[in-house]
C-alpha atoms as a PDB file:
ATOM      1  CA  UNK A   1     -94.842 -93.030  57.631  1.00  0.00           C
ATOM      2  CA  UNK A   2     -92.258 -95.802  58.863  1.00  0.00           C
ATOM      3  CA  UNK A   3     -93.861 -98.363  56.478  1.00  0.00           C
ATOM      4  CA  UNK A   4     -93.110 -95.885  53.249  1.00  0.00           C
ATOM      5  CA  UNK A   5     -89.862 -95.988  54.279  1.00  0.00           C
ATOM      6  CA  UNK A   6     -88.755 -99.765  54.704  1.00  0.00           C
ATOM      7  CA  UNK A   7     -88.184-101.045  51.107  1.00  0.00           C
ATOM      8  CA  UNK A   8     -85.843 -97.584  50.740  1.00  0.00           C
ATOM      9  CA  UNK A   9     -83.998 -98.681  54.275  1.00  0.00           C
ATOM     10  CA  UNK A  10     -83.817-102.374  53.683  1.00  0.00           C
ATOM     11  CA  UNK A  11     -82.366-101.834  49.845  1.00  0.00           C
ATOM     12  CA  UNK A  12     -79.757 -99.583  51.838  1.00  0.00           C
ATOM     13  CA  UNK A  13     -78.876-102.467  54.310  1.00  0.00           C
ATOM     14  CA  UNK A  14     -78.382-104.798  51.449  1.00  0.00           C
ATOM     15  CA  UNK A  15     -76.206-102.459  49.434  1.00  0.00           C
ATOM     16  CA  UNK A  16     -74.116-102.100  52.523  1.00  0.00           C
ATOM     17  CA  UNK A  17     -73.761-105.874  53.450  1.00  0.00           C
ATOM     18  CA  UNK A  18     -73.084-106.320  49.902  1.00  0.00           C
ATOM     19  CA  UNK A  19     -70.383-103.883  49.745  1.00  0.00           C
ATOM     20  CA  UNK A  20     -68.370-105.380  52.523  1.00  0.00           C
ATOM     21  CA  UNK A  21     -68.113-108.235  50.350  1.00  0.00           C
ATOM     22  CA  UNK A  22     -65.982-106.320  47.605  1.00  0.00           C
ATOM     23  CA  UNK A  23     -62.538-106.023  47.898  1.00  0.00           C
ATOM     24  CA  UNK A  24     -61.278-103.609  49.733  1.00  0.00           C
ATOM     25  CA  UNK A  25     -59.700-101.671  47.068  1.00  0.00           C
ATOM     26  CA  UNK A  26     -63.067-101.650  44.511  1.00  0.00           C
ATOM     27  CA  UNK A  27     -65.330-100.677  48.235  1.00  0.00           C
ATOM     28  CA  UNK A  28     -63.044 -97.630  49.119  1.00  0.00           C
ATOM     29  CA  UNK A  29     -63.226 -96.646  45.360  1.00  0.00           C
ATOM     30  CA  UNK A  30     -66.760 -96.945  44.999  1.00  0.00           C
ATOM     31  CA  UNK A  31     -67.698 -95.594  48.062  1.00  0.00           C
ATOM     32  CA  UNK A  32     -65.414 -92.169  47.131  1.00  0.00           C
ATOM     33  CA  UNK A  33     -66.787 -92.018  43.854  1.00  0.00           C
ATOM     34  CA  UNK A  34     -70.193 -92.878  43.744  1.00  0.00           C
ATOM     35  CA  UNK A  35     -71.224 -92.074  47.588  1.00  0.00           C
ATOM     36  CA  UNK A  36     -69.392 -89.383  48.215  1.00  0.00           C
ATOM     37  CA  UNK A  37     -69.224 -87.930  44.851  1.00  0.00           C
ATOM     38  CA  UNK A  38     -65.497 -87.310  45.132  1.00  0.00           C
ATOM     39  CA  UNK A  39     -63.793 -86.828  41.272  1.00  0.00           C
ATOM     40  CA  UNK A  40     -62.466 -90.055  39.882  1.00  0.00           C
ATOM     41  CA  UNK A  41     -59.128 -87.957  39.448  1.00  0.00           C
ATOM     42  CA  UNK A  42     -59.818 -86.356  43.331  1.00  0.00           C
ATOM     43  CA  UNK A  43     -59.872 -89.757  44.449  1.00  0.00           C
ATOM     44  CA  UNK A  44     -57.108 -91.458  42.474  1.00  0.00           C
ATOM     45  CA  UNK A  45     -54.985 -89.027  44.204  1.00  0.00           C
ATOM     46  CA  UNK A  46     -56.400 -89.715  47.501  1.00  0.00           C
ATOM     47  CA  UNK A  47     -55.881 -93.247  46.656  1.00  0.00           C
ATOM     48  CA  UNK A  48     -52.182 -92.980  45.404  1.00  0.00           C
ATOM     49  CA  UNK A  49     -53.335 -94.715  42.594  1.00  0.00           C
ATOM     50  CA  UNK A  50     -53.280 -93.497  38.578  1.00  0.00           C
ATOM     51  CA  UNK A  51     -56.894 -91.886  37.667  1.00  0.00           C
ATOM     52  CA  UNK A  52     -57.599 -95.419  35.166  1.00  0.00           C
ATOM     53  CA  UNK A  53     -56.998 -97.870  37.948  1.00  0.00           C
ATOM     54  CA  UNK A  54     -60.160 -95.978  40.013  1.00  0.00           C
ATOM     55  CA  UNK A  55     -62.056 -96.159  36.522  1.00  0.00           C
ATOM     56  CA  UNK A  56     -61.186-100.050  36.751  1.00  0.00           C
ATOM     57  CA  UNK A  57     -62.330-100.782  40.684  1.00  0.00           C
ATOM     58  CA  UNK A  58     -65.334 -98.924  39.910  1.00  0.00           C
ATOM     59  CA  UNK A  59     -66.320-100.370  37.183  1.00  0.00           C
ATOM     60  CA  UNK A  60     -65.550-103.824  38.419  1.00  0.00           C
ATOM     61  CA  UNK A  61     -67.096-102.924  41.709  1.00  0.00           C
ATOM     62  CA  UNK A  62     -70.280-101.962  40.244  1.00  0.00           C
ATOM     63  CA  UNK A  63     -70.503-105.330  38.458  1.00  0.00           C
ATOM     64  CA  UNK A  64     -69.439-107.118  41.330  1.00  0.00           C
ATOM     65  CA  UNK A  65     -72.127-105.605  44.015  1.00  0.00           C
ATOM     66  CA  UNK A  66     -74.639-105.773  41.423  1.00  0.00           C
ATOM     67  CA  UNK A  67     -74.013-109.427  40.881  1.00  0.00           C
ATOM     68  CA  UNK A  68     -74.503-109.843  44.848  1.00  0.00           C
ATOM     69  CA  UNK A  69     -77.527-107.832  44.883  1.00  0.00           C
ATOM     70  CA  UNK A  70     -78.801-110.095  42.110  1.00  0.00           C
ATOM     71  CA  UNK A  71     -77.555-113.239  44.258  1.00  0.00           C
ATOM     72  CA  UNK A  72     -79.230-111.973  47.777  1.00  0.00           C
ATOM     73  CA  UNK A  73     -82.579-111.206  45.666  1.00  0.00           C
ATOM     74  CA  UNK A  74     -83.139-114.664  44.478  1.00  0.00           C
ATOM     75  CA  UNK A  75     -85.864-116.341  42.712  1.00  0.00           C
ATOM     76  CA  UNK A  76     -89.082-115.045  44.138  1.00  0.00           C
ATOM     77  CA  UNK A  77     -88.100-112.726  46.539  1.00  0.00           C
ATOM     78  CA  UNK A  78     -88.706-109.378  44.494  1.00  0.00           C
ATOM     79  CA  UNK A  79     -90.840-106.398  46.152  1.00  0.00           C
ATOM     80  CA  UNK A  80     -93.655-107.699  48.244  1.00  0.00           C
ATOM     81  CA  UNK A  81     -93.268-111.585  47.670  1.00  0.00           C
ATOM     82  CA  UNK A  82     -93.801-113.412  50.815  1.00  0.00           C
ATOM     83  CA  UNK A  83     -90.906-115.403  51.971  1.00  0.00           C
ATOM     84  CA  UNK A  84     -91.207-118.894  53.847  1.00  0.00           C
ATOM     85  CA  UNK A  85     -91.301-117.499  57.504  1.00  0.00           C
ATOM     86  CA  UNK A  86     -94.617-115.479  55.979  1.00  0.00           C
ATOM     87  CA  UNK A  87     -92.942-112.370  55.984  1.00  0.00           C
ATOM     88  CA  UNK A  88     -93.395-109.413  53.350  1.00  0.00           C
ATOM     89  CA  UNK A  89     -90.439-107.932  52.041  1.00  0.00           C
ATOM     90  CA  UNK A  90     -87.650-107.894  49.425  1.00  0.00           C
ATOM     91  CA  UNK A  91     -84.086-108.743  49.672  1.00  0.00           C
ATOM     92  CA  UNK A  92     -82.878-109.114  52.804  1.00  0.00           C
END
């Protein structure tokens, strides 16, 4: 069903929006490394970049989107709360 599916599609909407507020260079490594499931040393060459300094963007990336996914959430607005325009939902 369509309705199973939402809360999957709308976390993936957020998770993109949220990503095009990293910096470029922690988005391109995360998106190598953790979406495409490209080697961290695969993609540091890719990159041009030494094998730690893709270690560092990712890690700092991860904090950084999770930090906006935390921030988009806010108080109240978990799975299934009802938002002020009466709406179901989660993040948005």
């Amino acid at each position: 069903m369509a309705a199973d599916r939402a809360p999957a599609v709308e976390a993936r909407l957020d998770v993109q929006r949220a990503l095009t507020r990293l910096p470029e260079a922690q988005r391109v490594a995360l998106v190598l490394v953790d979406m495409y499931d490209v080697p961290v040393a695969e993609a540091a060459q890719v990159l041009g970049v030494p094998v730690g300094t893709v270690k560092s963007r990712c890690s700092r990336g991860r904090t950084a989107l999770a930090e906006l996914l935390r921030e988009d959430e806010g108080p109240g607005e978990g799975p299934g709360a009802e938002r002020q325009d009466g709406a179901r939902g989660g993040n948005r």
